[in-house]
PDB file of N, CA and C in Angstrom:
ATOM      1  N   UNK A   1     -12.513 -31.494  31.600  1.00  0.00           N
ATOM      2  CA  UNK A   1     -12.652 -30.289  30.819  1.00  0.00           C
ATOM      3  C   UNK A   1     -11.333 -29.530  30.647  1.00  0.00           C
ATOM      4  N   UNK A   2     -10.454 -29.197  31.763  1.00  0.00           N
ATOM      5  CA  UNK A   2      -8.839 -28.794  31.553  1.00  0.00           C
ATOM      6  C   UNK A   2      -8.084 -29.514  30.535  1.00  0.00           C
ATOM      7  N   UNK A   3      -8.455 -30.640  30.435  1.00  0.00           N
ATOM      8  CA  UNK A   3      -7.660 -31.492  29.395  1.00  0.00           C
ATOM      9  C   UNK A   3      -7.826 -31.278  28.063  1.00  0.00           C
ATOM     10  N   UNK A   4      -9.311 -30.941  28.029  1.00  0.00           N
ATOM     11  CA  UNK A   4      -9.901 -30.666  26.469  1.00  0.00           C
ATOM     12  C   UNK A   4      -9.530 -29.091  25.858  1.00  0.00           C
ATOM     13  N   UNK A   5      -9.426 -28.181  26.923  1.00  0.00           N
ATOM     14  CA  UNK A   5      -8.829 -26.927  26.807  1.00  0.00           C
ATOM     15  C   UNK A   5      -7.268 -26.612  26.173  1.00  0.00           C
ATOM     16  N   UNK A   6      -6.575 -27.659  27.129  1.00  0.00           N
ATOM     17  CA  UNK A   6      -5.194 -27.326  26.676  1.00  0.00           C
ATOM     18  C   UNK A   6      -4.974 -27.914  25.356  1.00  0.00           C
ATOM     19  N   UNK A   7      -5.873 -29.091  24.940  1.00  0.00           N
ATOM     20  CA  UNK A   7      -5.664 -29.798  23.921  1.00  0.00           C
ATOM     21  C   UNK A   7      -6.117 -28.912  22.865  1.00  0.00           C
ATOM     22  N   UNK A   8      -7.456 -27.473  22.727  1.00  0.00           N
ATOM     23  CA  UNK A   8      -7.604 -27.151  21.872  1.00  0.00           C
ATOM     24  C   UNK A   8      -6.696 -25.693  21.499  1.00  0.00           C
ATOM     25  N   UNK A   9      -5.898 -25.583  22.872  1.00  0.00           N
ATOM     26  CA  UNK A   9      -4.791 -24.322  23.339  1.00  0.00           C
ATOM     27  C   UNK A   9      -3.335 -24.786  21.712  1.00  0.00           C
ATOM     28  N   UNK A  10      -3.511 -26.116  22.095  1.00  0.00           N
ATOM     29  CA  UNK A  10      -2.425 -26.714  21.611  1.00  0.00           C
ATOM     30  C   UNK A  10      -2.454 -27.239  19.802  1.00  0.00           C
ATOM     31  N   UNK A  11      -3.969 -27.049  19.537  1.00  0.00           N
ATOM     32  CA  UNK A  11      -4.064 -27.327  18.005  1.00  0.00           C
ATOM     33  C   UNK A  11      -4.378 -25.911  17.519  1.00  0.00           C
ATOM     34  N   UNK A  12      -4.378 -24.863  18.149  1.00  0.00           N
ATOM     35  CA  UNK A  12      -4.323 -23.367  18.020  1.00  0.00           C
ATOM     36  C   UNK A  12      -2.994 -23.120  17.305  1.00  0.00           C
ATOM     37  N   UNK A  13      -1.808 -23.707  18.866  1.00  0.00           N
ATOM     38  CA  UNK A  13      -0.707 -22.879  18.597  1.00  0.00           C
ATOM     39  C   UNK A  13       0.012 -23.375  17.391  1.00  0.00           C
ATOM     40  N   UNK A  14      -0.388 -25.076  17.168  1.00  0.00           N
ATOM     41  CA  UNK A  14       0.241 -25.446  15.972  1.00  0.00           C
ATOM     42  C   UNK A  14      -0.199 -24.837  14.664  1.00  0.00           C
ATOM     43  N   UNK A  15      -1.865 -24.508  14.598  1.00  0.00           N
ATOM     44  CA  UNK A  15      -1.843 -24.107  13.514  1.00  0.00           C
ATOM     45  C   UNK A  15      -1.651 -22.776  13.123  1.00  0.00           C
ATOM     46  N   UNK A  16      -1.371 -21.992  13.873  1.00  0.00           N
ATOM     47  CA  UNK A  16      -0.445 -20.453  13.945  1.00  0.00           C
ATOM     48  C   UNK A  16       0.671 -21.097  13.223  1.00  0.00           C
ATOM     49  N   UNK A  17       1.696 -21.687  14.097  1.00  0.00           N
ATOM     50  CA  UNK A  17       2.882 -22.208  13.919  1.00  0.00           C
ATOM     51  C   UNK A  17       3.106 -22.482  12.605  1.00  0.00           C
ATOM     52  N   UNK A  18       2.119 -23.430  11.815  1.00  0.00           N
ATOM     53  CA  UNK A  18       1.931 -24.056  10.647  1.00  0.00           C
ATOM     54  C   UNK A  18       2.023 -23.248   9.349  1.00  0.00           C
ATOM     55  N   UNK A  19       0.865 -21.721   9.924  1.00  0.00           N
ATOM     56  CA  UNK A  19       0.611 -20.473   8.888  1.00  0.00           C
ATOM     57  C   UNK A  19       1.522 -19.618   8.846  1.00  0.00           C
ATOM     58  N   UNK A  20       2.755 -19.098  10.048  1.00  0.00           N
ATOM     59  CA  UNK A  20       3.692 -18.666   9.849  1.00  0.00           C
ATOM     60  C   UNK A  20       4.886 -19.611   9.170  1.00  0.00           C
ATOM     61  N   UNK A  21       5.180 -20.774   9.498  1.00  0.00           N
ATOM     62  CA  UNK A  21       5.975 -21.322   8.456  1.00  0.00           C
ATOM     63  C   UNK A  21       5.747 -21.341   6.708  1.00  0.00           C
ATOM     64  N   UNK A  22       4.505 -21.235   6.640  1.00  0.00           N
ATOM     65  CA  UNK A  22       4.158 -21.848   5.220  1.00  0.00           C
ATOM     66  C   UNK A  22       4.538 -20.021   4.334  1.00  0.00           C
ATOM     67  N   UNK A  23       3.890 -18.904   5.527  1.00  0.00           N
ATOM     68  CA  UNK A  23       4.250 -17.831   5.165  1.00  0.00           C
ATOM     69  C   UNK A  23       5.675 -17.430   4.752  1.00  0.00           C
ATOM     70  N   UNK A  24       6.342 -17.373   5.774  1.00  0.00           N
ATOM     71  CA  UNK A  24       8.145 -17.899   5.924  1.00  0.00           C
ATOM     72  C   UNK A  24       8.747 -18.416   4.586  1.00  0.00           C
ATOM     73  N   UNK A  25       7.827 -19.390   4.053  1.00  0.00           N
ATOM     74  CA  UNK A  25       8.817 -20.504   2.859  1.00  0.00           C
ATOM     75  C   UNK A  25       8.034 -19.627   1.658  1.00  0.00           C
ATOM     76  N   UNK A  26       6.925 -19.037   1.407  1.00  0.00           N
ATOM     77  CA  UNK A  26       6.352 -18.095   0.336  1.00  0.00           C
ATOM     78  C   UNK A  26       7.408 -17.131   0.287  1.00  0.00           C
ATOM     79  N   UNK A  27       7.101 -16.351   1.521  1.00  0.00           N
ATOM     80  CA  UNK A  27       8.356 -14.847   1.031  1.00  0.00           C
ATOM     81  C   UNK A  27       9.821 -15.283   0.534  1.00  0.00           C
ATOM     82  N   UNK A  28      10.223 -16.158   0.681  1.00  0.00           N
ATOM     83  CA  UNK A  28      11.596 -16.869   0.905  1.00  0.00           C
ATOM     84  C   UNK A  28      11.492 -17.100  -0.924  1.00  0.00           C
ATOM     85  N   UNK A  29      10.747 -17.846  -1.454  1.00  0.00           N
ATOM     86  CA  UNK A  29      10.806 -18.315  -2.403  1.00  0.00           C
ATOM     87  C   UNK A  29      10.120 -17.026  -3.435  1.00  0.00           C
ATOM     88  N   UNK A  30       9.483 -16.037  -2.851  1.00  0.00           N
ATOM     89  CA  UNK A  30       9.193 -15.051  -3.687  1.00  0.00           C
ATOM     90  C   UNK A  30      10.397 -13.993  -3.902  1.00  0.00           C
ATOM     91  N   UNK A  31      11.572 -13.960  -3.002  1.00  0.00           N
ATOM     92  CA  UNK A  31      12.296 -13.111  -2.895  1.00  0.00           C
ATOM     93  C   UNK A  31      13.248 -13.616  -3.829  1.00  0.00           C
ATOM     94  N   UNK A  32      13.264 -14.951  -4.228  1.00  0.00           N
ATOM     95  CA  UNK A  32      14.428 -15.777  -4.888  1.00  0.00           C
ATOM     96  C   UNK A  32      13.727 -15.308  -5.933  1.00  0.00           C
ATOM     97  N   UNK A  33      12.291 -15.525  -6.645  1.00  0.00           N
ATOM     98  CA  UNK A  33      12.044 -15.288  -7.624  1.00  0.00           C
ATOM     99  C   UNK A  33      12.689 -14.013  -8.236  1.00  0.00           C
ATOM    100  N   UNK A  34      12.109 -12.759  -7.335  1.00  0.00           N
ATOM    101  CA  UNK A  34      12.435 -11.400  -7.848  1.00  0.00           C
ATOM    102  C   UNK A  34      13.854 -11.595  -7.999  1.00  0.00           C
ATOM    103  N   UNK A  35      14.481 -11.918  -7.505  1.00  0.00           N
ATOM    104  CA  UNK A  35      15.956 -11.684  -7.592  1.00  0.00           C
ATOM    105  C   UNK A  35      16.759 -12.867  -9.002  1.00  0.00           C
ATOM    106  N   UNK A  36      16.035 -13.555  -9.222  1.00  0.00           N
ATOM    107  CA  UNK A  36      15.986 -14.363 -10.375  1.00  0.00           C
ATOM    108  C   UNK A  36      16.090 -13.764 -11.866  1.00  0.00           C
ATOM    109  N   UNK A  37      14.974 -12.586 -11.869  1.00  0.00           N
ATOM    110  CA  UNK A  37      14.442 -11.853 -12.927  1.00  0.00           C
ATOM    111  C   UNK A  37      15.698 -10.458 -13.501  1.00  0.00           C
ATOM    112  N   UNK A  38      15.874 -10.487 -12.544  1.00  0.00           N
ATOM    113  CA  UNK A  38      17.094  -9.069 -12.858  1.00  0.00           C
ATOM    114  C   UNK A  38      18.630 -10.088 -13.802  1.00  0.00           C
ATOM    115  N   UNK A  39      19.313  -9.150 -14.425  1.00  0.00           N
ATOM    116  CA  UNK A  39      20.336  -9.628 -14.941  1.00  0.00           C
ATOM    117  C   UNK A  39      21.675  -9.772 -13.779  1.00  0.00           C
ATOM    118  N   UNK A  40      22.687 -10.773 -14.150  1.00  0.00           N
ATOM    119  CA  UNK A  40      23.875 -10.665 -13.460  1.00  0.00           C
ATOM    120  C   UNK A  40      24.029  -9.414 -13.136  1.00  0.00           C
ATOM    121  N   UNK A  41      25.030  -8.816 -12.514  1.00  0.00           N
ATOM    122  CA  UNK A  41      26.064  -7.522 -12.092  1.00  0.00           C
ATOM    123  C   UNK A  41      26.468  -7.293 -13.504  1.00  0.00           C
ATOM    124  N   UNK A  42      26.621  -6.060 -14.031  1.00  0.00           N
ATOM    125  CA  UNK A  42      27.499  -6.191 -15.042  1.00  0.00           C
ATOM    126  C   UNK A  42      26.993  -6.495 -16.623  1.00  0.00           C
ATOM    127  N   UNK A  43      25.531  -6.540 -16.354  1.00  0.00           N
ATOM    128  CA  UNK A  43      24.441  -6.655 -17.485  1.00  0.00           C
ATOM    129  C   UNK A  43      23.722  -5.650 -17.712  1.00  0.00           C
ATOM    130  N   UNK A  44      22.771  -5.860 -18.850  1.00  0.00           N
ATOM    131  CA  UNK A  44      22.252  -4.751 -18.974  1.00  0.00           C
ATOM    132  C   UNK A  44      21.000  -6.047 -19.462  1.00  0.00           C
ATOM    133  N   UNK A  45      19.896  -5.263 -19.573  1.00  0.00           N
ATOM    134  CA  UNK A  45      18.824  -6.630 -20.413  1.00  0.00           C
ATOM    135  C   UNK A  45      17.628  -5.231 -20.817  1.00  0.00           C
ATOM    136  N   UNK A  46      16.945  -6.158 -21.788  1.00  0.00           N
ATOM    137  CA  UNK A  46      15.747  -5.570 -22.536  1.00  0.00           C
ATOM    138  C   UNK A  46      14.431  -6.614 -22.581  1.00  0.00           C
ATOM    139  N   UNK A  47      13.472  -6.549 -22.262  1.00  0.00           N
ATOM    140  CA  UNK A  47      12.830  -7.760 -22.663  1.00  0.00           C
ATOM    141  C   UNK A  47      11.237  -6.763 -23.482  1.00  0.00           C
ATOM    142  N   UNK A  48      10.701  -7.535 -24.161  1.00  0.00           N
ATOM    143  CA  UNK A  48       9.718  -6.946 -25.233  1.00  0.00           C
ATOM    144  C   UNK A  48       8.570  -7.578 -25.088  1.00  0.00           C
ATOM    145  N   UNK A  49       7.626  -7.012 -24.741  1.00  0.00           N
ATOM    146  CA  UNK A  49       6.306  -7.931 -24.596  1.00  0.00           C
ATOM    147  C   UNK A  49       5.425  -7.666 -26.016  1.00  0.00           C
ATOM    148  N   UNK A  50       4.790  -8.738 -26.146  1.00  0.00           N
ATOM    149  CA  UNK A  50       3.416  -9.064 -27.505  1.00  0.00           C
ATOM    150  C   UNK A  50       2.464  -9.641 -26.739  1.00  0.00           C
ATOM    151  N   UNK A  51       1.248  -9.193 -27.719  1.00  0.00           N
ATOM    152  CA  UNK A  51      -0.448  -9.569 -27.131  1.00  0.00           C
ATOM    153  C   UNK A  51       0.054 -11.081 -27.266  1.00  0.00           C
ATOM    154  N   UNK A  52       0.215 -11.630 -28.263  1.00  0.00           N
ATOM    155  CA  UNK A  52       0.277 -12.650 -29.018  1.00  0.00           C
ATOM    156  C   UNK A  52       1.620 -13.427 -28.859  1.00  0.00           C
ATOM    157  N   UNK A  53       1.184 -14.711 -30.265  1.00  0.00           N
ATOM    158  CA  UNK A  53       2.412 -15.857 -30.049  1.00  0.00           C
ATOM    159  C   UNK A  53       2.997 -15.199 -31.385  1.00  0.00           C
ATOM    160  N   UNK A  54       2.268 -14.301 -32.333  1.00  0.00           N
ATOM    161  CA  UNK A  54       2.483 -13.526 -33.697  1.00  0.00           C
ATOM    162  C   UNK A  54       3.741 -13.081 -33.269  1.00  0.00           C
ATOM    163  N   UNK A  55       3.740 -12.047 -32.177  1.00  0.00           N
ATOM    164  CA  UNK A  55       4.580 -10.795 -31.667  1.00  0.00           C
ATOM    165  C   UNK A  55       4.947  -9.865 -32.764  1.00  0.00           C
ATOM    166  N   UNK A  56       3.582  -9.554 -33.304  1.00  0.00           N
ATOM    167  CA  UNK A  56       3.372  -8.325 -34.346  1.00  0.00           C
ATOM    168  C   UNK A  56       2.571  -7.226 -33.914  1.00  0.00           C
ATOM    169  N   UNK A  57       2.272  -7.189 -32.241  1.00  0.00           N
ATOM    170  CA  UNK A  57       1.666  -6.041 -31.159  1.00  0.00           C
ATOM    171  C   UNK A  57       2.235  -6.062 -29.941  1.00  0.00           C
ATOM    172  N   UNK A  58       3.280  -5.220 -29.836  1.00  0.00           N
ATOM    173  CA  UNK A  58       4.294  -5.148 -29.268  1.00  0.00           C
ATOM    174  C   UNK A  58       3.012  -4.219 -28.109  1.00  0.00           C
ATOM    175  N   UNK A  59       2.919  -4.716 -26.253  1.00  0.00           N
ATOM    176  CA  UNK A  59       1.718  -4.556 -25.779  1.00  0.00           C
ATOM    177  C   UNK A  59       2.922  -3.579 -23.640  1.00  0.00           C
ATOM    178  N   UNK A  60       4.526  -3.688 -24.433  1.00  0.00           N
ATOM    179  CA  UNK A  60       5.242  -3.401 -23.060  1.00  0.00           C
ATOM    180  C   UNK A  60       6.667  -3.435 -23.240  1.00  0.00           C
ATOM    181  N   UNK A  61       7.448  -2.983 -22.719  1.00  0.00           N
ATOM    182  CA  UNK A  61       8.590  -3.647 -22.640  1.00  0.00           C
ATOM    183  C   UNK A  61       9.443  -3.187 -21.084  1.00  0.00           C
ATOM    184  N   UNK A  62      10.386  -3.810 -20.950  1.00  0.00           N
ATOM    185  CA  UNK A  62      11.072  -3.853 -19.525  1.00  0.00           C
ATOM    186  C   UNK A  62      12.450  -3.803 -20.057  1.00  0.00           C
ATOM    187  N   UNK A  63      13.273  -2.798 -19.235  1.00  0.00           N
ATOM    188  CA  UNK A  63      14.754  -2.563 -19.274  1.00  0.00           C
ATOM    189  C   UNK A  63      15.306  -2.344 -18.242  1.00  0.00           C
ATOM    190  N   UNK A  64      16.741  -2.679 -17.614  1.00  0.00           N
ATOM    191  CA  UNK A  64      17.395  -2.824 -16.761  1.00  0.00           C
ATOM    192  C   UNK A  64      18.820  -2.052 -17.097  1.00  0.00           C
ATOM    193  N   UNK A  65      18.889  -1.494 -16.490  1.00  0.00           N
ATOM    194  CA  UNK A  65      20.421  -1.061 -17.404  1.00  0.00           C
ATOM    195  C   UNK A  65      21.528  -1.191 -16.484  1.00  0.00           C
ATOM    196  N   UNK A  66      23.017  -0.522 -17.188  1.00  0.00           N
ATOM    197  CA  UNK A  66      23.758  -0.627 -16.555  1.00  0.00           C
ATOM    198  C   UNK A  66      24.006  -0.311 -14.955  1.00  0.00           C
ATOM    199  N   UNK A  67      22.747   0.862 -14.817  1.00  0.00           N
ATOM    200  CA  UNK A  67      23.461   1.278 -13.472  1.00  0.00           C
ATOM    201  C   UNK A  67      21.820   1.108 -12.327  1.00  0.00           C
ATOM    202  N   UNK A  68      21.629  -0.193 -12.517  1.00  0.00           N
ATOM    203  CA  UNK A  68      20.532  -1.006 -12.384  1.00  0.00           C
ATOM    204  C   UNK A  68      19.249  -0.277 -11.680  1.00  0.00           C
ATOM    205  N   UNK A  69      18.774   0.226 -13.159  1.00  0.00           N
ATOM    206  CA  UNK A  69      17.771   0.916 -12.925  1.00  0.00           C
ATOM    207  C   UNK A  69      16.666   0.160 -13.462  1.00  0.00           C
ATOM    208  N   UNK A  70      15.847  -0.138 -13.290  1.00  0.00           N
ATOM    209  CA  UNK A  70      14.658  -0.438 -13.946  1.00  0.00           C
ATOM    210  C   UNK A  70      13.727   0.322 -14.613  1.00  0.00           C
ATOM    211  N   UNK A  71      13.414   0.518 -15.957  1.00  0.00           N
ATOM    212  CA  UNK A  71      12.448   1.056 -16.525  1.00  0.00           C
ATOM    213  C   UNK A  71      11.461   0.019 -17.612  1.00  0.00           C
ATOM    214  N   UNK A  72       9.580   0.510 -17.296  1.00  0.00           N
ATOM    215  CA  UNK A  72       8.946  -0.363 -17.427  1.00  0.00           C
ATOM    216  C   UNK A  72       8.008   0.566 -18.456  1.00  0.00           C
ATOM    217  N   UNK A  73       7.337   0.108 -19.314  1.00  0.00           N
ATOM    218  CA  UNK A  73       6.024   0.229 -19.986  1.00  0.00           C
ATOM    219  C   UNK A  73       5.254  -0.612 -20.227  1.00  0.00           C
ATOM    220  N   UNK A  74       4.010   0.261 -20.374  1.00  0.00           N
ATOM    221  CA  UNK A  74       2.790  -1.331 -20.808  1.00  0.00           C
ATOM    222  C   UNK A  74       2.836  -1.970 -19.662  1.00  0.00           C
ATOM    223  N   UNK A  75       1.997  -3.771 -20.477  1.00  0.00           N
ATOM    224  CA  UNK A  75       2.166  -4.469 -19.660  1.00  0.00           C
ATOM    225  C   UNK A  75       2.897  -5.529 -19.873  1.00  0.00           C
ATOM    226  N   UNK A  76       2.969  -6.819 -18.792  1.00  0.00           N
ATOM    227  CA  UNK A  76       3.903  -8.132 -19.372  1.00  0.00           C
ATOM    228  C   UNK A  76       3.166  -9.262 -19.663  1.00  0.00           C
ATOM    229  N   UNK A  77       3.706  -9.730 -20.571  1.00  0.00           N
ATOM    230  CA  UNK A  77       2.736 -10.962 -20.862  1.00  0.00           C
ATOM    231  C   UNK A  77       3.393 -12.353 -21.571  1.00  0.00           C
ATOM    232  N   UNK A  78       2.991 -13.604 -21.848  1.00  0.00           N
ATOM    233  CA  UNK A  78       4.150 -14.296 -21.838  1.00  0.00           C
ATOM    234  C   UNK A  78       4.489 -14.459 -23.252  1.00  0.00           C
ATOM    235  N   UNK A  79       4.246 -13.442 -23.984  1.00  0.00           N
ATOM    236  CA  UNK A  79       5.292 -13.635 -25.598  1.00  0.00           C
ATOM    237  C   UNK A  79       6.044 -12.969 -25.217  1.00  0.00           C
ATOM    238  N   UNK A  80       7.494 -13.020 -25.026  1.00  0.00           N
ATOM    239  CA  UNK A  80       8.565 -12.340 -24.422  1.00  0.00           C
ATOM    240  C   UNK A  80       9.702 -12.565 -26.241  1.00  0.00           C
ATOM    241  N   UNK A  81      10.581 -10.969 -26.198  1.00  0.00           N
ATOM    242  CA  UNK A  81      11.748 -11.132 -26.660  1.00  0.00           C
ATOM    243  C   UNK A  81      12.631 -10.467 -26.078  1.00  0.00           C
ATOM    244  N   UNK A  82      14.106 -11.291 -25.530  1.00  0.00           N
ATOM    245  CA  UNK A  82      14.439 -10.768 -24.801  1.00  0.00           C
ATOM    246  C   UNK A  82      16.004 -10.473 -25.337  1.00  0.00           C
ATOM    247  N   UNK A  83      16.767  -9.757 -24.396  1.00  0.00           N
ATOM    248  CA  UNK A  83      18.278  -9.703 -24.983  1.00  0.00           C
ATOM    249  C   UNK A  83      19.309  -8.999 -23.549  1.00  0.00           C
ATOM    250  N   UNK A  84      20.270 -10.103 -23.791  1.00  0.00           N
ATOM    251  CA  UNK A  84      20.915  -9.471 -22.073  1.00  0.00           C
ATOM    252  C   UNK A  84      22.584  -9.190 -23.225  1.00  0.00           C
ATOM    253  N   UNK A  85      23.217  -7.958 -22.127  1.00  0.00           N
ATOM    254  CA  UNK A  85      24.425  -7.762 -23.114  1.00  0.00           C
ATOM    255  C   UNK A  85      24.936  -6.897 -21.469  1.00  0.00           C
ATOM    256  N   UNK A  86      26.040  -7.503 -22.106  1.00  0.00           N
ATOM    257  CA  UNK A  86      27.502  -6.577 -20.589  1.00  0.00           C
ATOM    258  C   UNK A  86      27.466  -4.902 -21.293  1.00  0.00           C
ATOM    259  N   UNK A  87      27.629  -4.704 -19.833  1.00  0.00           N
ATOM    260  CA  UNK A  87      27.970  -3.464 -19.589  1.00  0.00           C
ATOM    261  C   UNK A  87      28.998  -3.238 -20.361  1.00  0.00           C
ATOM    262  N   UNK A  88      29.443  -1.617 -20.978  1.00  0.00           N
ATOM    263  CA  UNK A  88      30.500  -1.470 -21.551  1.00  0.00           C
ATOM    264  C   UNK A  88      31.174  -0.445 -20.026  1.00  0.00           C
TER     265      UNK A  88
END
């Protein structure tokens, strides 16, 4: 019976082990994402959201500016027009 204990002690700790790694490689790869989305240093960007593939209902848009602020309306959705331009 000690044997069967430690053995189920031991498929415990792996699968802890297992759920914090898998957690670990999510945030990791979510943090790359966010940081993906913003423009270089030294950019500025605009992006324009539509209901549609039309993009004749303009439904959001997202701006980043020079002094990397983020400002948002609406919502996002994936008819995107976008436009990145340097800082003056």
């Amino acid at each position: 019976m000690p044997g069967r204990l430690l053995s189920l002690n031991h498929y415990r700790r792996t699968l802890i082990a297992l759920a914090v790694l898998l957690t670990l490689l999510a945030l990791s790869f979510l943090a790359q994402t966010a940081r993906a989305n913003f423009p270089p240093p030294g950019y500025q960007e605009v992006r324009y959201f539509y209901s549609d593939a039309s993009k004749t209902q303009q439904v959001g848009w997202w701006f980043f500016d020079c002094q990397q602020e983020l400002h948002t309306w609406g919502y996002q959705t994936g008819y995107i027009d976008q436009r990145r331009d340097p800082c003056e």
